[in-house]
C-alpha atoms as a PDB file:
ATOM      1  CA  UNK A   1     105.485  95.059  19.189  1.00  0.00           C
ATOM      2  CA  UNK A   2     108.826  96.452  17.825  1.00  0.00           C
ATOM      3  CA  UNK A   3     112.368  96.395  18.130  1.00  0.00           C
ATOM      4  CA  UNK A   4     114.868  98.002  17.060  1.00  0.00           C
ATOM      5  CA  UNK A   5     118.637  98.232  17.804  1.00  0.00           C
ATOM      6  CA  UNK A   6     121.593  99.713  15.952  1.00  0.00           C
ATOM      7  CA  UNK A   7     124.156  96.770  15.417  1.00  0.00           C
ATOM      8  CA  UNK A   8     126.659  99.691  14.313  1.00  0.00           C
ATOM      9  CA  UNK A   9     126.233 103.659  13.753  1.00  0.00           C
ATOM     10  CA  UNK A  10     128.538 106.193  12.864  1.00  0.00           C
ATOM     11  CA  UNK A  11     130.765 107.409   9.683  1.00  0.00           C
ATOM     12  CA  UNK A  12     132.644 104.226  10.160  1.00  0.00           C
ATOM     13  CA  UNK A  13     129.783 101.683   9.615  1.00  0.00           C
ATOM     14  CA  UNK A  14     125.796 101.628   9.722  1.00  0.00           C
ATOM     15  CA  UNK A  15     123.375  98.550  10.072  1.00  0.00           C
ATOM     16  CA  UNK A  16     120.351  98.854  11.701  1.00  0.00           C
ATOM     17  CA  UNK A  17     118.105  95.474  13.288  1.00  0.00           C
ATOM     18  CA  UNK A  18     114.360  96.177  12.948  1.00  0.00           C
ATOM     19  CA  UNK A  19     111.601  93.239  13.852  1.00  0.00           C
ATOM     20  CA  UNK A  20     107.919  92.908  15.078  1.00  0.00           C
ATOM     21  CA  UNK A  21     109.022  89.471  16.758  1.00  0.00           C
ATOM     22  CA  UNK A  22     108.258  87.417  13.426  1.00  0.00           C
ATOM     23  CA  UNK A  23     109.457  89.742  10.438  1.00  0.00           C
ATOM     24  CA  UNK A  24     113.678  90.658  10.486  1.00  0.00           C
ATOM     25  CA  UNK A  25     114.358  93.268   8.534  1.00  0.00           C
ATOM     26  CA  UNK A  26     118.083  95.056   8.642  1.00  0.00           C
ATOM     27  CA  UNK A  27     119.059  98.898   6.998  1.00  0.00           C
ATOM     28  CA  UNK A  28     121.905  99.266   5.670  1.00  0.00           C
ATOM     29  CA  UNK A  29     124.747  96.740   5.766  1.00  0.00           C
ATOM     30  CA  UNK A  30     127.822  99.513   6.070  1.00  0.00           C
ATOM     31  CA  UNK A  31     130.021  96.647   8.624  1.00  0.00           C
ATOM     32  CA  UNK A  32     131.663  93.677   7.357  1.00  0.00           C
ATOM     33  CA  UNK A  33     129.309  90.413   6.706  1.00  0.00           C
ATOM     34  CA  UNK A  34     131.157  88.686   9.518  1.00  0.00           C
ATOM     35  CA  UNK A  35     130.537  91.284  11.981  1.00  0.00           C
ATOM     36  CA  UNK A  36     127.042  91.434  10.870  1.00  0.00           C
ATOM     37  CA  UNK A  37     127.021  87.747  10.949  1.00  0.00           C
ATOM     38  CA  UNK A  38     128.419  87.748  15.008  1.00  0.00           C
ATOM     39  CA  UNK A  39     126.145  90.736  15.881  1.00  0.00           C
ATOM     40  CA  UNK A  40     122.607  88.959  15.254  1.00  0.00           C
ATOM     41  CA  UNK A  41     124.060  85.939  16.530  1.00  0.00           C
ATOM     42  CA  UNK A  42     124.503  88.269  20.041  1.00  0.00           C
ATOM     43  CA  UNK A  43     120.627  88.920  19.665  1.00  0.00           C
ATOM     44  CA  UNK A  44     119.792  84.876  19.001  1.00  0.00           C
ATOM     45  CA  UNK A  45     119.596  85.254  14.892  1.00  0.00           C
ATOM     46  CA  UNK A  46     121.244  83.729  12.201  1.00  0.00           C
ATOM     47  CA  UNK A  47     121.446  85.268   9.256  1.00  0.00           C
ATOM     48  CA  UNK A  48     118.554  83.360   7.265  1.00  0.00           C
ATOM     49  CA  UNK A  49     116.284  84.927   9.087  1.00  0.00           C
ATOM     50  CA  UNK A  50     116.894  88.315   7.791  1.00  0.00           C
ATOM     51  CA  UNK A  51     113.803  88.750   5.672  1.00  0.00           C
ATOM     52  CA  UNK A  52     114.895  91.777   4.165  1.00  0.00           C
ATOM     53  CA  UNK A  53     117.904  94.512   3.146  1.00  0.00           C
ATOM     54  CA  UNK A  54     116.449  97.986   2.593  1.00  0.00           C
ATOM     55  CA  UNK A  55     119.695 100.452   1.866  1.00  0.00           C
ATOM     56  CA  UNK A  56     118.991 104.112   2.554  1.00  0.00           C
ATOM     57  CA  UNK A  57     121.702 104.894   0.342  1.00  0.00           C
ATOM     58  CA  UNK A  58     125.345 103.933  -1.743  1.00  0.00           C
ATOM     59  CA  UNK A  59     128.215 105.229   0.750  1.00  0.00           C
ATOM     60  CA  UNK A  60     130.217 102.531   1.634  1.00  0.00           C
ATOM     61  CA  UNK A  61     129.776 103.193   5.556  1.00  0.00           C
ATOM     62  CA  UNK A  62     126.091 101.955   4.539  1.00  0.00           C
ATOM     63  CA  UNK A  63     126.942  98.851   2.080  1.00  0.00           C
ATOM     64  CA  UNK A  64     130.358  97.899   2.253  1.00  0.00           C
ATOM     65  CA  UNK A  65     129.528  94.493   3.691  1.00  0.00           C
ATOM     66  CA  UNK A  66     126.200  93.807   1.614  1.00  0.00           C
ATOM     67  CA  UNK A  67     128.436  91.829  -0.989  1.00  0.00           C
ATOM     68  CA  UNK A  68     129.771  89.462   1.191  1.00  0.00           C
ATOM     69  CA  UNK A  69     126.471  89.139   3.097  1.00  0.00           C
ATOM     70  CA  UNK A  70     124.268  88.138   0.292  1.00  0.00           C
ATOM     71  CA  UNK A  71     126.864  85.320  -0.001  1.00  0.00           C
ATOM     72  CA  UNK A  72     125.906  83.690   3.031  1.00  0.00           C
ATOM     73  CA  UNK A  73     122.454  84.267   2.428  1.00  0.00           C
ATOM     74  CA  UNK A  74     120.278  84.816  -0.198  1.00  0.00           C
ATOM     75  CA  UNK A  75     118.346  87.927   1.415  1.00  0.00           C
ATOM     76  CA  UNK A  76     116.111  90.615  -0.679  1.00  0.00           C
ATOM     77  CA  UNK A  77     117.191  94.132  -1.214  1.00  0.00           C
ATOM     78  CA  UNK A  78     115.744  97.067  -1.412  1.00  0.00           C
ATOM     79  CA  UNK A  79     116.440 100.354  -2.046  1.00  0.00           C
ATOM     80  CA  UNK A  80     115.018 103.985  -4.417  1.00  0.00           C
ATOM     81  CA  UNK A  81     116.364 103.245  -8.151  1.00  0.00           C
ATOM     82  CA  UNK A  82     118.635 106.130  -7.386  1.00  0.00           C
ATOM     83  CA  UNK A  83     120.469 104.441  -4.828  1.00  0.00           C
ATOM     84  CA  UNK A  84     120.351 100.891  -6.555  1.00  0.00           C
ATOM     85  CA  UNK A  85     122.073 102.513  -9.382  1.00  0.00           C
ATOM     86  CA  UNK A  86     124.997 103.366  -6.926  1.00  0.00           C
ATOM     87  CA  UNK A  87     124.992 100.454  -5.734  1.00  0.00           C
ATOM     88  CA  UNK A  88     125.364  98.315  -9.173  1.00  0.00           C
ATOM     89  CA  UNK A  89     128.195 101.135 -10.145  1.00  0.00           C
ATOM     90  CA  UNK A  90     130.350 100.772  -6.913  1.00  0.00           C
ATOM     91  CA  UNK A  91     129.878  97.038  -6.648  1.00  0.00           C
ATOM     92  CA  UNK A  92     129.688  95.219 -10.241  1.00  0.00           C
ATOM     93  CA  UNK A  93     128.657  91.885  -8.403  1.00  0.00           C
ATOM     94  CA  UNK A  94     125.204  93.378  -7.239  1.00  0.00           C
ATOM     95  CA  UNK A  95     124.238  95.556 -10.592  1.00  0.00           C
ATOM     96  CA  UNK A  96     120.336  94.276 -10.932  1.00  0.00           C
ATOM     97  CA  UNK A  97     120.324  92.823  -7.474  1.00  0.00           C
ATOM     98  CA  UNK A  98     118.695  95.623  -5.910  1.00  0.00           C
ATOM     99  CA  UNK A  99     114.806  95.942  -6.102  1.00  0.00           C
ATOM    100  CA  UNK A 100     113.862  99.371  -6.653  1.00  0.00           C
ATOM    101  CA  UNK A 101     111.204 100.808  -3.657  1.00  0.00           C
ATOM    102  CA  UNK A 102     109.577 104.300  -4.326  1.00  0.00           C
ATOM    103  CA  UNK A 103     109.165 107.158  -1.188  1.00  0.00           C
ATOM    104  CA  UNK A 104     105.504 107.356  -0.575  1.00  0.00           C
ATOM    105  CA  UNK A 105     105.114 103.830  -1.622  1.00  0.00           C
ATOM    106  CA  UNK A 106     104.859 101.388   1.281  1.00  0.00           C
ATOM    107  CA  UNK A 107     106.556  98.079   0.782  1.00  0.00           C
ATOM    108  CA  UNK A 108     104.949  94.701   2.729  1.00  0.00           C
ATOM    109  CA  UNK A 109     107.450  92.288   4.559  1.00  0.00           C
ATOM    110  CA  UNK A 110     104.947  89.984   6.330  1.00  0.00           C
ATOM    111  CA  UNK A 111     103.315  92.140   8.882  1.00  0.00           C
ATOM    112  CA  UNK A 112     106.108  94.803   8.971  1.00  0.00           C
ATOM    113  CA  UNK A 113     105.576  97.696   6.040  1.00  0.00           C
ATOM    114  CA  UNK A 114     108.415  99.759   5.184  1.00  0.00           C
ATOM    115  CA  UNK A 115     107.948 103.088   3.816  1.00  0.00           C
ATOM    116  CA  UNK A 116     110.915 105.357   2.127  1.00  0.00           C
ATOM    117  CA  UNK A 117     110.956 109.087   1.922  1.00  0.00           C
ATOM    118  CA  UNK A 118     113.618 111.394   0.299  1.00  0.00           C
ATOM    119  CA  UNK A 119     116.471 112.934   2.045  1.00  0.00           C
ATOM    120  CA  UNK A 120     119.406 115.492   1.410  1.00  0.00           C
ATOM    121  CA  UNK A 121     122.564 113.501   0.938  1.00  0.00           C
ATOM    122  CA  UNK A 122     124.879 114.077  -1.681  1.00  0.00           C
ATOM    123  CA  UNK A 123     124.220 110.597  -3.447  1.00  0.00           C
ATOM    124  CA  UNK A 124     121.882 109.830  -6.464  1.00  0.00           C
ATOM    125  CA  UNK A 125     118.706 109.146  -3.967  1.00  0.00           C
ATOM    126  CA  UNK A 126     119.429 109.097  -0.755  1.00  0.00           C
ATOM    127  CA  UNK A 127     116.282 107.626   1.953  1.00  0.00           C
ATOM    128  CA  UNK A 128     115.250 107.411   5.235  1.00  0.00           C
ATOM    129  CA  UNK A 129     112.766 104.948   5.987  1.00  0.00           C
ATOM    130  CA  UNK A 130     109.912 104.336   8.329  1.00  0.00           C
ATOM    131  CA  UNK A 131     109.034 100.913   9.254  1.00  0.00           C
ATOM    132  CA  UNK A 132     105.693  99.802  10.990  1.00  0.00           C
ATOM    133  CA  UNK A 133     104.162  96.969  12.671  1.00  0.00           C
ATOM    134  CA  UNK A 134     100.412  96.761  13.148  1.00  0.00           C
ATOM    135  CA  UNK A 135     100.552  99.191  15.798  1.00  0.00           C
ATOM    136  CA  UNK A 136     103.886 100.872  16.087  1.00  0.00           C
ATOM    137  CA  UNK A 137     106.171 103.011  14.073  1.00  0.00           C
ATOM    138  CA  UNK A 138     110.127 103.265  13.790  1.00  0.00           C
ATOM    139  CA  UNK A 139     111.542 105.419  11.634  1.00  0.00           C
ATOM    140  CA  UNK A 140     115.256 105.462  10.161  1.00  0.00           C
ATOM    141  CA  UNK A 141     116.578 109.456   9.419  1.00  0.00           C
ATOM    142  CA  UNK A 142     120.017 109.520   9.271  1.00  0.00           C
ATOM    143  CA  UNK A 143     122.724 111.325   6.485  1.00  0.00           C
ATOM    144  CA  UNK A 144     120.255 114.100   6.163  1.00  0.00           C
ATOM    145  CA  UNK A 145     121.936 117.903   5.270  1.00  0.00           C
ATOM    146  CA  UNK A 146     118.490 119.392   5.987  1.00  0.00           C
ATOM    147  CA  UNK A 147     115.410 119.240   6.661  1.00  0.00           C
ATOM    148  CA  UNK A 148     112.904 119.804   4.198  1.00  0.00           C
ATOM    149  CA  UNK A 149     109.086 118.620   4.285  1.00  0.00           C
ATOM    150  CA  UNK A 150     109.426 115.416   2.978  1.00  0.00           C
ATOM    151  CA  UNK A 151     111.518 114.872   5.539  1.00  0.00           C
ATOM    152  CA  UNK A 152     109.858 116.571   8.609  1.00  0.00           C
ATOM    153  CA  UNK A 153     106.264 114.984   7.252  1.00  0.00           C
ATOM    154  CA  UNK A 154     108.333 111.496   7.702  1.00  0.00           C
ATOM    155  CA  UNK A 155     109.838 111.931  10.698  1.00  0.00           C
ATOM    156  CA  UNK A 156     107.789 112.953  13.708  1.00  0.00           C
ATOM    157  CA  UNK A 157     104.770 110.492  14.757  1.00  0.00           C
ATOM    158  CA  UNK A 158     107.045 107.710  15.305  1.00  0.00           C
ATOM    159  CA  UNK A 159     107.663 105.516  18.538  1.00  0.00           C
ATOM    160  CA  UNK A 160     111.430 104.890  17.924  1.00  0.00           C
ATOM    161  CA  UNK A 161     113.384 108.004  16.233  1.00  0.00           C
ATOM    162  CA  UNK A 162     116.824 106.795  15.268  1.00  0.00           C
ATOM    163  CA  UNK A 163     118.161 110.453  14.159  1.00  0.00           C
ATOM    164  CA  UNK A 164     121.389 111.655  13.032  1.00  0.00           C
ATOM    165  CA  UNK A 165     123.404 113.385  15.193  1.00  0.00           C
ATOM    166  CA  UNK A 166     126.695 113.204  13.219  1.00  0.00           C
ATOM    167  CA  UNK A 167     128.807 116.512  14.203  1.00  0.00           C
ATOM    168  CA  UNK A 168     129.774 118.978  16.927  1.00  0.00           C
ATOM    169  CA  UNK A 169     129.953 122.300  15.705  1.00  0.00           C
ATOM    170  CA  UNK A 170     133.099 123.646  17.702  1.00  0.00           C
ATOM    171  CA  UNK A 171     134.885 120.354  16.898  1.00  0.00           C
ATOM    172  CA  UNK A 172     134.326 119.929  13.118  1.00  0.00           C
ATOM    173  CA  UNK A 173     135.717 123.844  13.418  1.00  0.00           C
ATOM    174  CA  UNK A 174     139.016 122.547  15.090  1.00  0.00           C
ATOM    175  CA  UNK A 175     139.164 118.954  13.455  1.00  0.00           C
ATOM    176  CA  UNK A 176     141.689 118.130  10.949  1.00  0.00           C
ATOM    177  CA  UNK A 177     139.612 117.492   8.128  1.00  0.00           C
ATOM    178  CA  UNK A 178     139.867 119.796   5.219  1.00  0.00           C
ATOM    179  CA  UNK A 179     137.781 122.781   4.458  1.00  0.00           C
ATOM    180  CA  UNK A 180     136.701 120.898   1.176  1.00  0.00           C
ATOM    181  CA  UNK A 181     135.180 117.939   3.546  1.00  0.00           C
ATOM    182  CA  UNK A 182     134.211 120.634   6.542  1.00  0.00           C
ATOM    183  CA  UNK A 183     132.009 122.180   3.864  1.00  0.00           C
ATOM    184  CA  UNK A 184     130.460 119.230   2.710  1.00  0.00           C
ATOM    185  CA  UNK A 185     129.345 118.097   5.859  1.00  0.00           C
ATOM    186  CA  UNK A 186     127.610 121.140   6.689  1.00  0.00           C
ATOM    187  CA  UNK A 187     125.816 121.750   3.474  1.00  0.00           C
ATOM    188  CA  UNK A 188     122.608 121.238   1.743  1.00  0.00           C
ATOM    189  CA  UNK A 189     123.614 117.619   1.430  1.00  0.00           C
ATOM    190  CA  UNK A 190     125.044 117.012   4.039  1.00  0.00           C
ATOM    191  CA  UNK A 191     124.746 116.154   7.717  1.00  0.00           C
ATOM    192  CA  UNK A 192     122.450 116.981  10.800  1.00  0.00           C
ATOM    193  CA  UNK A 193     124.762 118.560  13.450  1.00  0.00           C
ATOM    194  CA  UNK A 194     124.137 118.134  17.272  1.00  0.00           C
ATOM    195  CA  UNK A 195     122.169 121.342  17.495  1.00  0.00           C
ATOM    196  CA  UNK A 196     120.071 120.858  14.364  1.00  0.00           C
ATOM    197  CA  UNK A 197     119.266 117.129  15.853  1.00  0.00           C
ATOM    198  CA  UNK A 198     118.450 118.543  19.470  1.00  0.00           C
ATOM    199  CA  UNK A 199     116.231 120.968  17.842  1.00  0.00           C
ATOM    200  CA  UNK A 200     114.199 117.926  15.655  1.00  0.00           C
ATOM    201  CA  UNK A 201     114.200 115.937  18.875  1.00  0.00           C
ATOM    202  CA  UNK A 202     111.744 118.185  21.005  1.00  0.00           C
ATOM    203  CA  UNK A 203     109.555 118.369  18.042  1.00  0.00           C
ATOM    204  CA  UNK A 204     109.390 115.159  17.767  1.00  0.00           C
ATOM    205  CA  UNK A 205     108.395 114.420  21.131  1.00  0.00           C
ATOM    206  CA  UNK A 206     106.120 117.331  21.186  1.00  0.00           C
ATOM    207  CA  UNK A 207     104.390 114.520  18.139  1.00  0.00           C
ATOM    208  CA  UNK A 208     104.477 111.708  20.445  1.00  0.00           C
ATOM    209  CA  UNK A 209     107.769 109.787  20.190  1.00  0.00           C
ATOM    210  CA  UNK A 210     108.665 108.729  23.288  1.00  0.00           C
ATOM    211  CA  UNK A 211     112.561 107.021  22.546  1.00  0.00           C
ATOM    212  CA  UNK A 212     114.693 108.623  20.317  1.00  0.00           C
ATOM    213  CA  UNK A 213     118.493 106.938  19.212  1.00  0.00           C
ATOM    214  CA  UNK A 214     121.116 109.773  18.535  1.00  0.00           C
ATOM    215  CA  UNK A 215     123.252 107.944  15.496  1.00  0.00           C
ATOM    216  CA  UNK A 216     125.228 108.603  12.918  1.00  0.00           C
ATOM    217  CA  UNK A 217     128.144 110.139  15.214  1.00  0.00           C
ATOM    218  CA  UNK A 218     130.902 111.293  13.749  1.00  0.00           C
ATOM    219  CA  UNK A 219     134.708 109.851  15.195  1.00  0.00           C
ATOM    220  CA  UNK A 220     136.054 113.436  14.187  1.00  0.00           C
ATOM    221  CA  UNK A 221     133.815 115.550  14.981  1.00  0.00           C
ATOM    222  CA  UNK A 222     131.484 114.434  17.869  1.00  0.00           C
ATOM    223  CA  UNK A 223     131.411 112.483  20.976  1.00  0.00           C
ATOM    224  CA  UNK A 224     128.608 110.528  22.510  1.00  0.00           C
ATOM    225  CA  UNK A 225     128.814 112.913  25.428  1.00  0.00           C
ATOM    226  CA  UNK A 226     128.269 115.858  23.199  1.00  0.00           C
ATOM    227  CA  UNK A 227     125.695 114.211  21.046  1.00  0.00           C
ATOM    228  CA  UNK A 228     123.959 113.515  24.630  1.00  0.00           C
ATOM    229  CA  UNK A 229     124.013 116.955  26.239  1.00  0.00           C
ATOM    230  CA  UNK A 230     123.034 118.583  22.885  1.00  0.00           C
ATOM    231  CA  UNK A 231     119.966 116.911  23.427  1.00  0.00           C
ATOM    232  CA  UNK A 232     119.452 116.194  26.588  1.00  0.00           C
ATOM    233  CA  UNK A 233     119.501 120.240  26.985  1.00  0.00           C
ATOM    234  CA  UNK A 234     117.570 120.804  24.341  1.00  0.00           C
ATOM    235  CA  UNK A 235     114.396 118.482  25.911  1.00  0.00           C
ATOM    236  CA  UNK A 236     114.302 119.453  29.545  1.00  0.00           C
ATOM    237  CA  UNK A 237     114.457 123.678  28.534  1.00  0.00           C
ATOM    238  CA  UNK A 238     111.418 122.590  26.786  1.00  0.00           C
ATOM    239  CA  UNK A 239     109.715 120.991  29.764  1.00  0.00           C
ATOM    240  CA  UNK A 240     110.598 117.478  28.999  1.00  0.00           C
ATOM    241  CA  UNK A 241     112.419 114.519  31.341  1.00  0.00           C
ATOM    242  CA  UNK A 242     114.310 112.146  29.453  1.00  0.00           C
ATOM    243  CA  UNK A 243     114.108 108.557  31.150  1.00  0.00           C
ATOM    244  CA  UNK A 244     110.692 109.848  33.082  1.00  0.00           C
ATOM    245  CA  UNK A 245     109.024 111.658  29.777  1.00  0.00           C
ATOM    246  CA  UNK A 246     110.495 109.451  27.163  1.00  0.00           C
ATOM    247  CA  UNK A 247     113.800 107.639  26.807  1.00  0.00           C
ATOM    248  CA  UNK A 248     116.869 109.191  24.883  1.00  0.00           C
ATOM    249  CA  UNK A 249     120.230 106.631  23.421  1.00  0.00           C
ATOM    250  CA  UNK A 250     123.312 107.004  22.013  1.00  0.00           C
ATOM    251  CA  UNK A 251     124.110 104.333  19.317  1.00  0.00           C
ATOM    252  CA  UNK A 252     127.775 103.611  19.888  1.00  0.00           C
ATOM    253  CA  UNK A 253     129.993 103.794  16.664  1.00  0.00           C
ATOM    254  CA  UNK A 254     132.028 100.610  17.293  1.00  0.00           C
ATOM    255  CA  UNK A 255     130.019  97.940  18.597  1.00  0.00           C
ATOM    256  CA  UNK A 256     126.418  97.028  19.064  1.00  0.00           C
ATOM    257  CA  UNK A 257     123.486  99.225  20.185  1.00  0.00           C
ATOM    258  CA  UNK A 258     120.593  98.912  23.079  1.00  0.00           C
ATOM    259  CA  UNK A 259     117.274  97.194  22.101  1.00  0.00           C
ATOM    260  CA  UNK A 260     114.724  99.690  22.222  1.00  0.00           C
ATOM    261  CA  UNK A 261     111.185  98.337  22.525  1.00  0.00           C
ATOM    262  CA  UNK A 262     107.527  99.188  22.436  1.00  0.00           C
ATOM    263  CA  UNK A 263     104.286  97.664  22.978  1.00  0.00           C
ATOM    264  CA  UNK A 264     101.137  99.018  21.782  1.00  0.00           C
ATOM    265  CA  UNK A 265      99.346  99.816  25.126  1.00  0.00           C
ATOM    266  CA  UNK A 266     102.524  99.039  27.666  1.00  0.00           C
END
């Protein structure tokens, strides 16, 4: 069995709950400690029973609350050297408090293994991760400007896809961010737009995932309706139902997420 919901997603905040029913693991820690704190207390945790931190990358929507949270309990972290480098420079209090993990390298938390792999972000060494039970497969892709083959080789074969779906097209067009930003967040290193994300979602269940979690939304620039349609669209032109086929989510930016579940043979 495995879990996994999205205690916050968006460009304001990321954490992510992952656990096979024994083994808690959380990625990313991008809301404050207290709303962290409140959030796993909704899902009948406290916070010492977090087993483990992995951090896919330095951005403060993805750590700004680690600090504070490794206060209240004293939780292992992981995350590539790249990214604990970050880390260590943007907050002095956690330089050397960050275990370095390695893509391709699987990392054992009890019965849960957790498995990085490289993605396009403008940051030292940005990850996604994908986490497995015994028998199932989640896997983490968010903050990703493209995809490459690291990246597609990672992502499809899961049972729970939480994939970025951070920008509408047409809006980041009209939104008032600057062209500086605008450019950024189409890039290399940047982010996966609607489209891009509808487009890795049929593969995907073409590979056998059967619930994906759009995430990553942008307040600007998208709109869980948009981030919906995109691909929604995209899956039934290709012959697929979602909620008869497989199951498709929306993390919400602001609050707390569905728990998405599977069960090896259910």
């Amino acid at each position: 069995m495995l879990k996994v919901c999205p205690l916050a997603s968006g460009s304001n905040g990321n954490c992510t709950y992952i656990s096979d029913g024994k083994v808690h693991i959380l990625v990313d820690a991008g809301i404050s400690a207290t709303r962290i704190i409140r959030e796993l207390s909704m899902l009948g945790l406290g916070v010492s029973a977090i087993d483990a931190i992995f951090i896919t990358h330095e951005h403060g929507d993805h750590i700004c609350g680690l600090e504070k949270l490794l206060c209240r309990a004293d939780i292992p972290v992981y995350a590539s050297c790249g990214t604990a480098r970050g880390i260590g420079e943007r907050v002095k209090a956690l330089y050397g408090k960050v275990k370095c993990v390695y893509a391709g390298e699987k990392t054992a938390v009890g019965g849960i293994s957790v498995e990085p792999f490289h993605t396009p972000h403008d940051t030292y060494e940005s990850t996604g991760y994908r986490i497995c039970s015994e028998s199932e497969c989640a896997v983490i892709a968010t903050d990703i400007g493209h995809v490459d083959g690291e990246v597609s080789e990672n992502l499809f074969g899961s049972d729970i896809l939480l994939l970025e779906s951070n920008y509408d097209e047409r809006r980041l067009r009209a939104c008032r961010y600057p062209v500086f930003l605008k450019q950024r967040i189409v890039g290399e290193r940047g982010h996966l737009s609607n489209t891009e994300c509808a487009r890795l979602a049929v593969e995907a269940v073409k590979r056998g995932t059967k619930n994906i979690i759009l995430g990553h939304l942008s307040a600007e620039s998208n709109t869980p309706k948009e981030a919906y349609t995109a691909t929604h669209t995209a899956l039934t032109q290709s012959g697929v139902i979602p909620g008869v086929d497989m199951m498709l989510y929306v993390a919400p930016r602001g609050e707390r997420g569905e728990v998405v579940t599977v069960e090896a043979g259910k």
